[in-house]
C-alpha atoms as a PDB file:
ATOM      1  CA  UNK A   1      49.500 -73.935  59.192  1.00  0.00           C
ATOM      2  CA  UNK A   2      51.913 -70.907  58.579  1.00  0.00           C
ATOM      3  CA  UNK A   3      54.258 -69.564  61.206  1.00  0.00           C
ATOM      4  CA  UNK A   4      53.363 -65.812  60.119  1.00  0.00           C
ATOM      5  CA  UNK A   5      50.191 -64.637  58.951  1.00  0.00           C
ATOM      6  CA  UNK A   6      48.306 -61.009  58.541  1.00  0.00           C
ATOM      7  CA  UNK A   7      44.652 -60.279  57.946  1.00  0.00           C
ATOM      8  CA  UNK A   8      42.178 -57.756  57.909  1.00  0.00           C
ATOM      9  CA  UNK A   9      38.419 -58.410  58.753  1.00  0.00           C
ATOM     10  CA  UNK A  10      35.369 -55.891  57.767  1.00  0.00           C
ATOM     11  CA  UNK A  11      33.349 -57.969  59.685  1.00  0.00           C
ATOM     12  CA  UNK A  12      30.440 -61.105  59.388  1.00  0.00           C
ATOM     13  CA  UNK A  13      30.830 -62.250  55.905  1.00  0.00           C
ATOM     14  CA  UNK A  14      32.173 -58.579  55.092  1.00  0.00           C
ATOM     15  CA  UNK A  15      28.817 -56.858  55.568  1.00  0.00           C
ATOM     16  CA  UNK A  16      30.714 -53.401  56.538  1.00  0.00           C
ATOM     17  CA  UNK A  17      33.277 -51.536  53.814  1.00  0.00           C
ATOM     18  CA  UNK A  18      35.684 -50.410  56.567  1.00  0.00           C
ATOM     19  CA  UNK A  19      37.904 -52.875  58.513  1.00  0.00           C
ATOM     20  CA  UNK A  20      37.040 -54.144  61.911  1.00  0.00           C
ATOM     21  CA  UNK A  21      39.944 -55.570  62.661  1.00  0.00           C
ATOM     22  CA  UNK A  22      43.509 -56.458  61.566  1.00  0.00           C
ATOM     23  CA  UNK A  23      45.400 -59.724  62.774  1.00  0.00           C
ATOM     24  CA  UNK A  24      48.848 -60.856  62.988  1.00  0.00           C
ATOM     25  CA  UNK A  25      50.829 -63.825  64.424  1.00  0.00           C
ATOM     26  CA  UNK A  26      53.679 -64.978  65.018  1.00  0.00           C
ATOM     27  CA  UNK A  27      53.770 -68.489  65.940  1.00  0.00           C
ATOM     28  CA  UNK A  28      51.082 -68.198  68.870  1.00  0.00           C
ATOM     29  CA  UNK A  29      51.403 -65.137  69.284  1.00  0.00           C
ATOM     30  CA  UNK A  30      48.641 -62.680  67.801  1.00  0.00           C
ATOM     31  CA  UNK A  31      48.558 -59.120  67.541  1.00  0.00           C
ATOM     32  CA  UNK A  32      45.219 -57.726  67.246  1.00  0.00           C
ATOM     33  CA  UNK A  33      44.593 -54.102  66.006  1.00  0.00           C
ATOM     34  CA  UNK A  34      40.953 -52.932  66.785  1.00  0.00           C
ATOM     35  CA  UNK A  35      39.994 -50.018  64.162  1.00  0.00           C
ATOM     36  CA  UNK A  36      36.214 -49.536  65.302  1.00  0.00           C
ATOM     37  CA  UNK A  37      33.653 -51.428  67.851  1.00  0.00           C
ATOM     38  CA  UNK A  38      31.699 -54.305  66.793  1.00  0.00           C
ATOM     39  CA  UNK A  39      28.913 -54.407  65.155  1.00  0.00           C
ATOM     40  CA  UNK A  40      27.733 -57.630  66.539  1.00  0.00           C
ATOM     41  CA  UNK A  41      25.276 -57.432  69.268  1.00  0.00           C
ATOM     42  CA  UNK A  42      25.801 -60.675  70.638  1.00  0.00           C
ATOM     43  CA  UNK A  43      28.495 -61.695  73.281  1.00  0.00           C
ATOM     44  CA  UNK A  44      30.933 -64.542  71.789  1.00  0.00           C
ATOM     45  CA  UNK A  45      32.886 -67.083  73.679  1.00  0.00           C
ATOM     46  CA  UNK A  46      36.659 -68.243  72.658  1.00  0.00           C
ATOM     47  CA  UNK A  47      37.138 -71.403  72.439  1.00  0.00           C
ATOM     48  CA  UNK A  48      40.466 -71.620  74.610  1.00  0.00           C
ATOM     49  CA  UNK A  49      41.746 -69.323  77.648  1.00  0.00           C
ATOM     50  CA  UNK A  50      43.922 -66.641  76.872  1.00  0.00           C
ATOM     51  CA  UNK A  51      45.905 -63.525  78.346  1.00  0.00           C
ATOM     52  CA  UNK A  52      45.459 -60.255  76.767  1.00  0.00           C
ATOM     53  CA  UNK A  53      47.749 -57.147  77.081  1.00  0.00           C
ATOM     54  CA  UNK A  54      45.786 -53.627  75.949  1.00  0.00           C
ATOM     55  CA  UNK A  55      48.205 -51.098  74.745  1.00  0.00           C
ATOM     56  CA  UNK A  56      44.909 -48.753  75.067  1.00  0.00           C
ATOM     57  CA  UNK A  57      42.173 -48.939  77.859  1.00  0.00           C
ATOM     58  CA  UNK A  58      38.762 -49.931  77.335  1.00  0.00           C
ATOM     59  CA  UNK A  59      35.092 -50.158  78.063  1.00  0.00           C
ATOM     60  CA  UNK A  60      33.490 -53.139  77.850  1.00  0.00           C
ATOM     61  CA  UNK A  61      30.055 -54.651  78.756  1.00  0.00           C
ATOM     62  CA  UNK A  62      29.554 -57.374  80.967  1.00  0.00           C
ATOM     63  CA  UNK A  63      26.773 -59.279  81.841  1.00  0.00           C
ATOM     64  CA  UNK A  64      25.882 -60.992  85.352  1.00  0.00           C
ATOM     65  CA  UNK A  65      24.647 -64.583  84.267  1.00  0.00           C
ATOM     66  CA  UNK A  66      22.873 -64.701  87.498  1.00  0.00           C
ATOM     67  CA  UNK A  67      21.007 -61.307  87.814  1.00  0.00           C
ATOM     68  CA  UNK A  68      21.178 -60.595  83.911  1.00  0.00           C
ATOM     69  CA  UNK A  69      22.331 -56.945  84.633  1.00  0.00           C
ATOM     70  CA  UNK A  70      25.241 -55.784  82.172  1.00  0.00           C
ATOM     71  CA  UNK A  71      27.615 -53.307  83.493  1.00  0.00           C
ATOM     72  CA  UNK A  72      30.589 -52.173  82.046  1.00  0.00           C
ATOM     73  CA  UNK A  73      34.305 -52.519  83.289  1.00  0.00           C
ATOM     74  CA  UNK A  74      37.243 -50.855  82.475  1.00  0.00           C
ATOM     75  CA  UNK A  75      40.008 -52.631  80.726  1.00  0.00           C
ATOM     76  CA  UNK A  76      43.521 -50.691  81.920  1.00  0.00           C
ATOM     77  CA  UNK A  77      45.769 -50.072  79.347  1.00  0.00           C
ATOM     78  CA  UNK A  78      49.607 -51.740  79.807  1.00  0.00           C
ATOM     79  CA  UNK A  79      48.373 -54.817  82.475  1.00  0.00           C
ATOM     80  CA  UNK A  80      47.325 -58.455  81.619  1.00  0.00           C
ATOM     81  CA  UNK A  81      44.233 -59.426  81.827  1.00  0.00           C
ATOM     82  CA  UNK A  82      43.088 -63.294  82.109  1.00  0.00           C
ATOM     83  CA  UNK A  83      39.805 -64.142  79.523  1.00  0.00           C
ATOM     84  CA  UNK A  84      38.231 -67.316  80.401  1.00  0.00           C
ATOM     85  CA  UNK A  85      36.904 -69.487  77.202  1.00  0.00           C
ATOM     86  CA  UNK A  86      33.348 -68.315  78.099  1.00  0.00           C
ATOM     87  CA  UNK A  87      31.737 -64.770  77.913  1.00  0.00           C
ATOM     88  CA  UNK A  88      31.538 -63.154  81.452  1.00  0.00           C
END
């Protein structure tokens, strides 16, 4: 495993000519650089906890596993922000 590494994603098995994403890391650290939403539609978990620090604010969408209802929140720019392993 490398101490330094730097990628760019276009997304799912590069189905999209313009990036998606760019990643860097340092040790554990990892610096990702968002260049457009997601094409995805479906949520995804992570398969370990992890703190995130937005240098940008952000809307995501969250959905209620009980009711089903998805909202979206507000991600502040320049705070931490715990992310459980599983999509909330």
């Amino acid at each position: 495993m490398n101490f330094f590494g730097f990628e760019t994603i276009c997304g799912v098995d590069r189905e999209h000519a313009t990036p998606f994403l760019t990643r860097a890391k340092i040790g554990r650290l990892r610096l990702h650089i968002f260049h457009r939403g997601d094409a995805d539609p479906d949520p995804h978990d992570h398969p370990w906890d992890f703190w995130t620090f937005p240098l940008t604010a952000y809307v995501e969408e969250v959905v209620d596993r009980g009711s089903m209802n998805v909202f979206r929140q507000v991600v502040p720019a320049w705070r931490w922000s715990y992310r459980p392993a599983e999509h909330t």
